[in-house]
Protein backbone atom coordinates (compact mmCIF):
# COMPACT_ATOMS: atom_id res chain seq x y z
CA UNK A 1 -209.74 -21.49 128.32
CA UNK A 2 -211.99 -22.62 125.23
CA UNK A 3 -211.37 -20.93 122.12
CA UNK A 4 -213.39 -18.07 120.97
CA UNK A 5 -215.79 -18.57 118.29
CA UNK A 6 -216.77 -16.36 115.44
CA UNK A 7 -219.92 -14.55 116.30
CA UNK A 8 -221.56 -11.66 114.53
CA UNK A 9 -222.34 -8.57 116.77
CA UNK A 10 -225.83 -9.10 116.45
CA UNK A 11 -225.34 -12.18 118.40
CA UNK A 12 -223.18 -10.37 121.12
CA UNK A 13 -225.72 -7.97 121.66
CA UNK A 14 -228.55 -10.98 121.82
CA UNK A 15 -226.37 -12.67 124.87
CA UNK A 16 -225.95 -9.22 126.19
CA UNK A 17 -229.73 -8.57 126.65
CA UNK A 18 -230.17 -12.09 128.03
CA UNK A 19 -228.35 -11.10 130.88
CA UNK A 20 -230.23 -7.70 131.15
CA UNK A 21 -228.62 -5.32 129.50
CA UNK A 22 -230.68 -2.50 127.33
CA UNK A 23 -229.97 -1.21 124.35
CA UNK A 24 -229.08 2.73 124.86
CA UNK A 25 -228.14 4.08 121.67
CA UNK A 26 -226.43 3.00 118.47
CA UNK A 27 -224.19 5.50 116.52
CA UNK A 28 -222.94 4.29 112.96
CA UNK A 29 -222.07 0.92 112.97
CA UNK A 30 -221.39 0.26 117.19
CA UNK A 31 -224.37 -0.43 119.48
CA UNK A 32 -223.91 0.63 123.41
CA UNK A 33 -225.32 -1.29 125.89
CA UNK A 34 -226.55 -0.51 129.76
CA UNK A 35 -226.76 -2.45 133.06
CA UNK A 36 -227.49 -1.73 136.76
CA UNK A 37 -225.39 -4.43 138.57
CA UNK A 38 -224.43 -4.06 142.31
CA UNK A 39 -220.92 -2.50 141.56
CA UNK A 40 -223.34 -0.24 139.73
CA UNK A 41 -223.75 1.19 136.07
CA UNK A 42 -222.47 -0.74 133.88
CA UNK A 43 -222.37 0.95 129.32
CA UNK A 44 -221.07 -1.30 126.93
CA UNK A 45 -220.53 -0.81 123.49
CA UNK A 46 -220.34 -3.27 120.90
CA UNK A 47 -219.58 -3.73 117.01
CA UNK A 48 -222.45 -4.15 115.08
CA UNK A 49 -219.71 -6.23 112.71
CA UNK A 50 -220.31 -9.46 110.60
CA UNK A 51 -217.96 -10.88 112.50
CA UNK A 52 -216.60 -9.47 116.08
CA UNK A 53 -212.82 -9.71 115.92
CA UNK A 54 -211.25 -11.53 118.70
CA UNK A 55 -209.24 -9.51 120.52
CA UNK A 56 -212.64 -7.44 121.22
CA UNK A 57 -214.60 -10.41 121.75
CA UNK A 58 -212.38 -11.19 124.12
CA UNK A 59 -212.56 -7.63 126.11
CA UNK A 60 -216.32 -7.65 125.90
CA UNK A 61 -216.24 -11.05 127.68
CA UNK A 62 -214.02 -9.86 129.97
CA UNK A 63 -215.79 -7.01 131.26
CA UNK A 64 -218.89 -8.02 130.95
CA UNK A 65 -217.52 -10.94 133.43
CA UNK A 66 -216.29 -8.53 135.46
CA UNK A 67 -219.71 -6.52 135.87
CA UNK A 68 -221.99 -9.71 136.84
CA UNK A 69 -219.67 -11.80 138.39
CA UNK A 70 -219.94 -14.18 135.67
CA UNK A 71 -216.54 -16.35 134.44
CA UNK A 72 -215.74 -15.87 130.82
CA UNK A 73 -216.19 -19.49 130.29
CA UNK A 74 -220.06 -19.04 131.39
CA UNK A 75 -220.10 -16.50 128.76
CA UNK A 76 -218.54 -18.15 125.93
CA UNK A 77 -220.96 -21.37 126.68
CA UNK A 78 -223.78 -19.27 126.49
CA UNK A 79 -222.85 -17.54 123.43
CA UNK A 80 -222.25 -20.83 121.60
């Protein structure tokens, strides 16, 4: 698997709404995200940091995976 990169959470949230998700609500500093898929309703909140810290950068890529059947290596091309 490719290394993660450093990515703000602006920019997690920008590859986020490429692949559909909305913006629901953001409370202090984290964002949360929503998403009809087929397994169904997908919220997702992310950390409106300077930089996203890996270990959740890696569980957002994870899930998110997960949710639209997508491998984490897609992902982390995309969000490159």
């Amino acid at each position: 698997m490719p290394k993660l990169p450093q990515v703000s959470g602006a920019k997690a949230i920008k590859l986020l709404q490429s692949l559909g998700y909305t913006r629901l609500r953001q409370k202090g500093n984290h964002v949360t995200l929503r998403k009809v898929t087929s397994l169904g309703e997908h919220n997702i909140t992310v950390p409106m940091d300077k930089v996203v810290t890996k270990g959740t950068l890696n569980d957002i890529m994870t899930e998110v995976g997960l949710w639209n059947n997508i491998t984490k290596e897609e992902l982390l091309k995309r969000l490159r």
